[in-house]
PDB file of N, CA and C in Angstrom:
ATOM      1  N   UNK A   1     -13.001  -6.059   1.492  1.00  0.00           N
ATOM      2  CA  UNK A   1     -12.980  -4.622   1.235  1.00  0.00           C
ATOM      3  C   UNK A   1     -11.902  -4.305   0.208  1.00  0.00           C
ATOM      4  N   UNK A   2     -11.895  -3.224  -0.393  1.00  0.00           N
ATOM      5  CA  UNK A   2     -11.087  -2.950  -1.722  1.00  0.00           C
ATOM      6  C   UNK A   2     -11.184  -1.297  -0.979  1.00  0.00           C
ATOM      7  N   UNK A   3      -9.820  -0.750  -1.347  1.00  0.00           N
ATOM      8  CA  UNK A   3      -9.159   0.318  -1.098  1.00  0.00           C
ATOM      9  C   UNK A   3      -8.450   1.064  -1.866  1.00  0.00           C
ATOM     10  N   UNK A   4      -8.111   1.825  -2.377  1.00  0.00           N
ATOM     11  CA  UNK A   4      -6.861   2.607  -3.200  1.00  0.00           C
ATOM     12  C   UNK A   4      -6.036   3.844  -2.305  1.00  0.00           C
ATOM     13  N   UNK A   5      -4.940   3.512  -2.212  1.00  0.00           N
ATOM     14  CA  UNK A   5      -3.806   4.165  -1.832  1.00  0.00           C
ATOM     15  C   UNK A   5      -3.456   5.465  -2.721  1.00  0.00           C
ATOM     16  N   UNK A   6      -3.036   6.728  -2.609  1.00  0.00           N
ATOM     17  CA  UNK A   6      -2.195   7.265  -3.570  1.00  0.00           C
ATOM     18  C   UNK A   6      -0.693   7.283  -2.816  1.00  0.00           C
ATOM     19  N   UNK A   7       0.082   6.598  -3.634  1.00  0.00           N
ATOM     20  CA  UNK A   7       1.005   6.616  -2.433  1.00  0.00           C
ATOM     21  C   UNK A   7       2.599   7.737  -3.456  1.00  0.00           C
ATOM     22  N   UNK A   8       2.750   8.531  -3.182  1.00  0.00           N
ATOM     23  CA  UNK A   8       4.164   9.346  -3.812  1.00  0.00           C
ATOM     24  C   UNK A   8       5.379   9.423  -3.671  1.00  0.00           C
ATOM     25  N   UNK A   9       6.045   9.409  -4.344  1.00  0.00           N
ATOM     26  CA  UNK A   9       7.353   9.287  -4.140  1.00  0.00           C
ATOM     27  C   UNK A   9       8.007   7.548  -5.145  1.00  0.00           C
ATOM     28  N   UNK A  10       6.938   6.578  -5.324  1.00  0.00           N
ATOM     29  CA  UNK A  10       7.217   5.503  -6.187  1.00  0.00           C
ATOM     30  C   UNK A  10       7.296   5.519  -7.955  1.00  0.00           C
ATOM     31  N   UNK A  11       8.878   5.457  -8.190  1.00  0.00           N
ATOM     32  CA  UNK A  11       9.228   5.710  -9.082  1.00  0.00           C
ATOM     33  C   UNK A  11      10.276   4.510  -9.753  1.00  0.00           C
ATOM     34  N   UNK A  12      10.141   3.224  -9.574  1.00  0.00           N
ATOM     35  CA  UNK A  12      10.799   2.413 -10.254  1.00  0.00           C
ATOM     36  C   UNK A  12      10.231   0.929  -9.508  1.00  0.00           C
ATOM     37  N   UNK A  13      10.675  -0.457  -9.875  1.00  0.00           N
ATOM     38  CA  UNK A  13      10.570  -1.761  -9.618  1.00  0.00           C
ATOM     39  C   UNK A  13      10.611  -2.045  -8.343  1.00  0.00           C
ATOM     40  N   UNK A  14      11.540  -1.461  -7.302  1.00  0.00           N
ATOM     41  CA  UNK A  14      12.316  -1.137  -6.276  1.00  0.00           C
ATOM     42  C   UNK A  14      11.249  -0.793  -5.475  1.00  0.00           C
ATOM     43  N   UNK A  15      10.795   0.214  -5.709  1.00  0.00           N
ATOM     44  CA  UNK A  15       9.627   1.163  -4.951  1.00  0.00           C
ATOM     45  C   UNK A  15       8.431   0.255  -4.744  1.00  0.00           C
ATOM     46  N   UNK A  16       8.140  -0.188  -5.927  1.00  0.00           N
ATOM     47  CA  UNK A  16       7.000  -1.049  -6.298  1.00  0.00           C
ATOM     48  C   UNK A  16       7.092  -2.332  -5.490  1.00  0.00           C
ATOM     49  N   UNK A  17       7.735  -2.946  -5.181  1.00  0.00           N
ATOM     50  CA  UNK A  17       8.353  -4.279  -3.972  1.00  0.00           C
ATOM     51  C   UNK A  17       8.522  -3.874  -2.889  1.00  0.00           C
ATOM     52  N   UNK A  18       9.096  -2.617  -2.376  1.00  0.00           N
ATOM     53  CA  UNK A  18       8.860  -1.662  -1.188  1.00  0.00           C
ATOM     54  C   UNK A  18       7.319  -1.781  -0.540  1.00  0.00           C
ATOM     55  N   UNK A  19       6.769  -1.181  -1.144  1.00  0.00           N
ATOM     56  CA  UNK A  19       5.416  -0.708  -0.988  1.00  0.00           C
ATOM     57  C   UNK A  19       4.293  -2.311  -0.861  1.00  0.00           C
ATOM     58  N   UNK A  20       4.707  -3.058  -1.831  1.00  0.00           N
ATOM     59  CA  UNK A  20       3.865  -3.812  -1.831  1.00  0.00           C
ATOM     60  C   UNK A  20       4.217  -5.115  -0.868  1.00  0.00           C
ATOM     61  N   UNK A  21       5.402  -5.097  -0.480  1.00  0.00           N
ATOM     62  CA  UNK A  21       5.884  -5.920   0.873  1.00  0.00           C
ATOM     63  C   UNK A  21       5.365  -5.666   1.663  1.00  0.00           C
ATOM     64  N   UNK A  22       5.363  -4.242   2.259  1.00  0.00           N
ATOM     65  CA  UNK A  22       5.209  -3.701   3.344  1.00  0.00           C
ATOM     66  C   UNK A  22       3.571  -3.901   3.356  1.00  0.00           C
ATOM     67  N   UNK A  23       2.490  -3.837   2.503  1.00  0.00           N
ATOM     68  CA  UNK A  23       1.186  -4.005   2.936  1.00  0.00           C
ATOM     69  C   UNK A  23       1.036  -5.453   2.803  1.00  0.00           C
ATOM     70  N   UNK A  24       1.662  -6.275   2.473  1.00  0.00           N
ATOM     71  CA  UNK A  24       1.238  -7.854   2.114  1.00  0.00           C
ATOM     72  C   UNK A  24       1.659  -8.225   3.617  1.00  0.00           C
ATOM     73  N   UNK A  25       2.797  -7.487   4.550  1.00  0.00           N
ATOM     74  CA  UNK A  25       2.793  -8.172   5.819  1.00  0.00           C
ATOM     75  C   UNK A  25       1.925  -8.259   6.734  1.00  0.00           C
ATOM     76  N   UNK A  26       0.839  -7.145   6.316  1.00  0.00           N
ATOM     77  CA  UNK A  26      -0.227  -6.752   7.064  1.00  0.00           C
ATOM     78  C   UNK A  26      -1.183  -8.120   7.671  1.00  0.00           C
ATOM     79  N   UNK A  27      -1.829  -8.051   8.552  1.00  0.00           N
ATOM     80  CA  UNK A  27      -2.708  -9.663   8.398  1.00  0.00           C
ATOM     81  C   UNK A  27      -4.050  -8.629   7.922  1.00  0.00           C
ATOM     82  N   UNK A  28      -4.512  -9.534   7.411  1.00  0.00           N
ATOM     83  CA  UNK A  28      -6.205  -9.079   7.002  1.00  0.00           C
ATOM     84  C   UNK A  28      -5.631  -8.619   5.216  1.00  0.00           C
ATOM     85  N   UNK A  29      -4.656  -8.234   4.938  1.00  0.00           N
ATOM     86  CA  UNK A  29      -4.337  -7.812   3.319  1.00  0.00           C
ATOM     87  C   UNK A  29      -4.028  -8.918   2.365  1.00  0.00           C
ATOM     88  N   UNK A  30      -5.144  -9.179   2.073  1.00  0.00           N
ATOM     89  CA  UNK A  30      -5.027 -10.265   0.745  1.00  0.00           C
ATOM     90  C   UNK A  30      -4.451 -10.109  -0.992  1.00  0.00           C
ATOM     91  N   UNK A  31      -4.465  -8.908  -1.126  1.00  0.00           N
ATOM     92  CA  UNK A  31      -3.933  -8.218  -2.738  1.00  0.00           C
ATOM     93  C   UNK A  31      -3.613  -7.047  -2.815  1.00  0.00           C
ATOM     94  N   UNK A  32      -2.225  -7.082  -3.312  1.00  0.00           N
ATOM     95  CA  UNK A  32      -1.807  -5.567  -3.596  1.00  0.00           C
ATOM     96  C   UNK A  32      -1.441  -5.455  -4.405  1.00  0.00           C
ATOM     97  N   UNK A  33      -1.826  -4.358  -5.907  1.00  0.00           N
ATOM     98  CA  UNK A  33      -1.899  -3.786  -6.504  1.00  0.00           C
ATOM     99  C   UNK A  33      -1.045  -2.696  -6.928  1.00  0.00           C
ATOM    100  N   UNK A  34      -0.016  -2.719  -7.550  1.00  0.00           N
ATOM    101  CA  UNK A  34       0.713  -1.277  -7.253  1.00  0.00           C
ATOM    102  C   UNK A  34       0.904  -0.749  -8.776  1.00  0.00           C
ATOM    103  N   UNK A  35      -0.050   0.543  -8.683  1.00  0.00           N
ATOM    104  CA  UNK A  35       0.015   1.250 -10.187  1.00  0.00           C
ATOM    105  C   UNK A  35       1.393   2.106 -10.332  1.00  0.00           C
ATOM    106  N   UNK A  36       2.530   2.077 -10.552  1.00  0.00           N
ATOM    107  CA  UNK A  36       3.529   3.141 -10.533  1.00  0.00           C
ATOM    108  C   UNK A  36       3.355   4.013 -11.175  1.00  0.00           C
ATOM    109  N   UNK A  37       2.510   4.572 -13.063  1.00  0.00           N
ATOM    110  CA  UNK A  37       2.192   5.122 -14.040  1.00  0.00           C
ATOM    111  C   UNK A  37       0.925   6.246 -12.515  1.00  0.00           C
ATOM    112  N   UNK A  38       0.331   5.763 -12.348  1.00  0.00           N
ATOM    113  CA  UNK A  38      -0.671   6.974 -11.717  1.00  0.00           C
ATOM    114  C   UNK A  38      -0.326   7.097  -9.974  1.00  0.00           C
ATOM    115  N   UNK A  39       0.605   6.195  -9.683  1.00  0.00           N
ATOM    116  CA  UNK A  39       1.023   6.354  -8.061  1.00  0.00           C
ATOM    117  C   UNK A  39      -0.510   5.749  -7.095  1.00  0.00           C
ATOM    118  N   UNK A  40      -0.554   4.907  -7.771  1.00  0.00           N
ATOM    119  CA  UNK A  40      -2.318   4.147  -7.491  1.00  0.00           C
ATOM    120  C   UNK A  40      -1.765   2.917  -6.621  1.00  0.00           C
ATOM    121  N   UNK A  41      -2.050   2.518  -5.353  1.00  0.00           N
ATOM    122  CA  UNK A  41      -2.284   0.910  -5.020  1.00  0.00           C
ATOM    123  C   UNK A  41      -3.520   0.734  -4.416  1.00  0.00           C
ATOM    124  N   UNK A  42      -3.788  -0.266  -5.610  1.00  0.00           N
ATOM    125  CA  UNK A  42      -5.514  -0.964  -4.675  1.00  0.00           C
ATOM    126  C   UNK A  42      -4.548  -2.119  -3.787  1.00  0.00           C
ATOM    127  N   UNK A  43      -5.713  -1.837  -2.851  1.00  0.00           N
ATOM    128  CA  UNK A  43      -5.891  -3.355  -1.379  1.00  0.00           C
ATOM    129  C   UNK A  43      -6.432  -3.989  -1.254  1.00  0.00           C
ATOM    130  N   UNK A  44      -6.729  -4.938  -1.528  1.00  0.00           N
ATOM    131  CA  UNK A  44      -7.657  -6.110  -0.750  1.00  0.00           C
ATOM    132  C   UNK A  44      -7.468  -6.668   0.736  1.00  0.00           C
ATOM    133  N   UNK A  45      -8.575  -6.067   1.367  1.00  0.00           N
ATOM    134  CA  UNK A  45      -8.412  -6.657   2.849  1.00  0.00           C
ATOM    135  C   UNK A  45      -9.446  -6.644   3.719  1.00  0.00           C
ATOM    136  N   UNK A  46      -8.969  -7.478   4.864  1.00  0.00           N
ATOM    137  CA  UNK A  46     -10.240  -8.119   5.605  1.00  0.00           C
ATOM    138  C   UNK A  46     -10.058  -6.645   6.815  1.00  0.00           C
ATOM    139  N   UNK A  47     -11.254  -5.725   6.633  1.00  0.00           N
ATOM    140  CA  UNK A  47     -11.412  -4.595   7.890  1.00  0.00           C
ATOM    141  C   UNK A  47     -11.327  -4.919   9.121  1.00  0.00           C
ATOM    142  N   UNK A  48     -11.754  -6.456   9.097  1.00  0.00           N
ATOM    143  CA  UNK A  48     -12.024  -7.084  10.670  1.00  0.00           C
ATOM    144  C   UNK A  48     -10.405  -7.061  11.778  1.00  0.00           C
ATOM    145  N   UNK A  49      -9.588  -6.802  10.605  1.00  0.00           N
ATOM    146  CA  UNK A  49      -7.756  -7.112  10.495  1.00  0.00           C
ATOM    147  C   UNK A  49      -6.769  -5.919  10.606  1.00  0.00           C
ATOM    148  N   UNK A  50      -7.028  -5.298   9.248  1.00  0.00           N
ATOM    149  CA  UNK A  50      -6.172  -4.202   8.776  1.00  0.00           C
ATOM    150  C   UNK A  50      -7.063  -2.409   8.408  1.00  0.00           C
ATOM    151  N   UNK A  51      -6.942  -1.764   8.719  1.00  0.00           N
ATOM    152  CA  UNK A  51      -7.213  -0.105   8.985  1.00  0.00           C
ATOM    153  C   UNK A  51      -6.532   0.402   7.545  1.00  0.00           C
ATOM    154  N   UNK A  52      -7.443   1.162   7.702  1.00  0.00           N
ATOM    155  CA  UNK A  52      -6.202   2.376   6.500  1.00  0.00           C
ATOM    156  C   UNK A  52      -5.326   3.007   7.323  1.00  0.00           C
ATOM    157  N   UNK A  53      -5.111   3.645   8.002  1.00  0.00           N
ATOM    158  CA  UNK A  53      -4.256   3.841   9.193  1.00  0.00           C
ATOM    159  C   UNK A  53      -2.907   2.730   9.246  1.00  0.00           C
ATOM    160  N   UNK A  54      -3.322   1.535   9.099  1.00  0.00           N
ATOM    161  CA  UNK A  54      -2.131   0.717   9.355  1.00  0.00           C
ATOM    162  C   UNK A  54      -1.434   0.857   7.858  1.00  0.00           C
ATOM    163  N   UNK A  55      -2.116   1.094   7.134  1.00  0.00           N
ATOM    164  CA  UNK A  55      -1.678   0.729   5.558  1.00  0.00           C
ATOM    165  C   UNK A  55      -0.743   1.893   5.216  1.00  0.00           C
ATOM    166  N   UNK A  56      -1.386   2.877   5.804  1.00  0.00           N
ATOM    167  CA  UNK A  56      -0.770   4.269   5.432  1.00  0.00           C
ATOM    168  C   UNK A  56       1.071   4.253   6.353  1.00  0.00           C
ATOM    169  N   UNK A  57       0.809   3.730   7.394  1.00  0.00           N
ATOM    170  CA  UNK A  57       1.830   3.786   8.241  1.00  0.00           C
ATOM    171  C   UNK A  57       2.747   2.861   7.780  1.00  0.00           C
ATOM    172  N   UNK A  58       2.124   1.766   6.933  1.00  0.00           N
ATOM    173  CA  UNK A  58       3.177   0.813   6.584  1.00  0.00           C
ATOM    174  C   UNK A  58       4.058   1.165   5.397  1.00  0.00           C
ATOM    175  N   UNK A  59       3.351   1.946   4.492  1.00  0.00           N
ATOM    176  CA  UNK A  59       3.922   3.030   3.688  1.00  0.00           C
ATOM    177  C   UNK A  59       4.862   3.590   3.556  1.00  0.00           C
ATOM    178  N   UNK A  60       4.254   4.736   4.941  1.00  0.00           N
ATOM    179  CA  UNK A  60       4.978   5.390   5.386  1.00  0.00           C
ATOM    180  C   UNK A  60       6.705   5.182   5.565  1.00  0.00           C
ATOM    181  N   UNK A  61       6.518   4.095   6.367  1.00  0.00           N
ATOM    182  CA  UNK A  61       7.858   3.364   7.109  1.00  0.00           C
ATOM    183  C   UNK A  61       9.048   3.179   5.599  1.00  0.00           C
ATOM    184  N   UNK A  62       8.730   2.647   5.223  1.00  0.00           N
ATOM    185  CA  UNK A  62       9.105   2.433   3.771  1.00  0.00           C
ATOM    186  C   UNK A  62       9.863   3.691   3.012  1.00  0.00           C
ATOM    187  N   UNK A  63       9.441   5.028   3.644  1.00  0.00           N
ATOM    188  CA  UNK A  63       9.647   6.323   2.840  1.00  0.00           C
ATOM    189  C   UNK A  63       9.143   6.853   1.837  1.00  0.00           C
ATOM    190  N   UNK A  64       7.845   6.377   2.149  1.00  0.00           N
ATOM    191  CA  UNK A  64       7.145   6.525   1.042  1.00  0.00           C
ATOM    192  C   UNK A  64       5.977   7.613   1.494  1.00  0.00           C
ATOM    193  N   UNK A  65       5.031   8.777   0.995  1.00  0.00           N
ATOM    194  CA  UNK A  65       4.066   9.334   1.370  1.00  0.00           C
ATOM    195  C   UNK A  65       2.691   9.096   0.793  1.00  0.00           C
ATOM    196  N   UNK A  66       1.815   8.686   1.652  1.00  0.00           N
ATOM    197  CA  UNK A  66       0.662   7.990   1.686  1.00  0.00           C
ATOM    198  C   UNK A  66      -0.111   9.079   1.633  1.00  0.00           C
ATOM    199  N   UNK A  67      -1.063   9.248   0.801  1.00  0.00           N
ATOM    200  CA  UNK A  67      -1.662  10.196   0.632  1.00  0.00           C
ATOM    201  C   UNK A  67      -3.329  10.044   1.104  1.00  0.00           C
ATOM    202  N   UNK A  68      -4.352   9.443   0.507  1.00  0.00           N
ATOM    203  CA  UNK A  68      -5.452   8.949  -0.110  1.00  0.00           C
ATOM    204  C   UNK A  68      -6.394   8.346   1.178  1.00  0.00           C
TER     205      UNK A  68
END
């Protein structure tokens, strides 16, 4: 499955390793994607595993606001 995040508040390198840690710990998330220019992350992941719900929350945690 393929997903896109809008996630706000990511505004530098920092943010971008934030965000994309936090969904790579996920099990079932195979690729993350993090657009900083449009506040875009695509996902790759196995549904059987990982929720948007979990993705958003993992986000979240981070301080980040998950929009999408």
């Amino acid at each position: 499955m393929q997903l896109t995040l809008e996630v706000n508040g990511m505004t530098c390198g920092h943010c971008e390793k934030a965000v994309k840690g936090a969904l790579e710990e996920l099990e079932g998330v195979h690729g993350v994607e993090v657009h900083l220019d449009s506040g875009k992350v695509d996902v790759s992941y196995d549904e059987a595993f990982a929720t948007k719900a979990m993705m958003k929350e993992a986000v979240e945690a981070q301080g980040y606001d998950a929009v999408g």
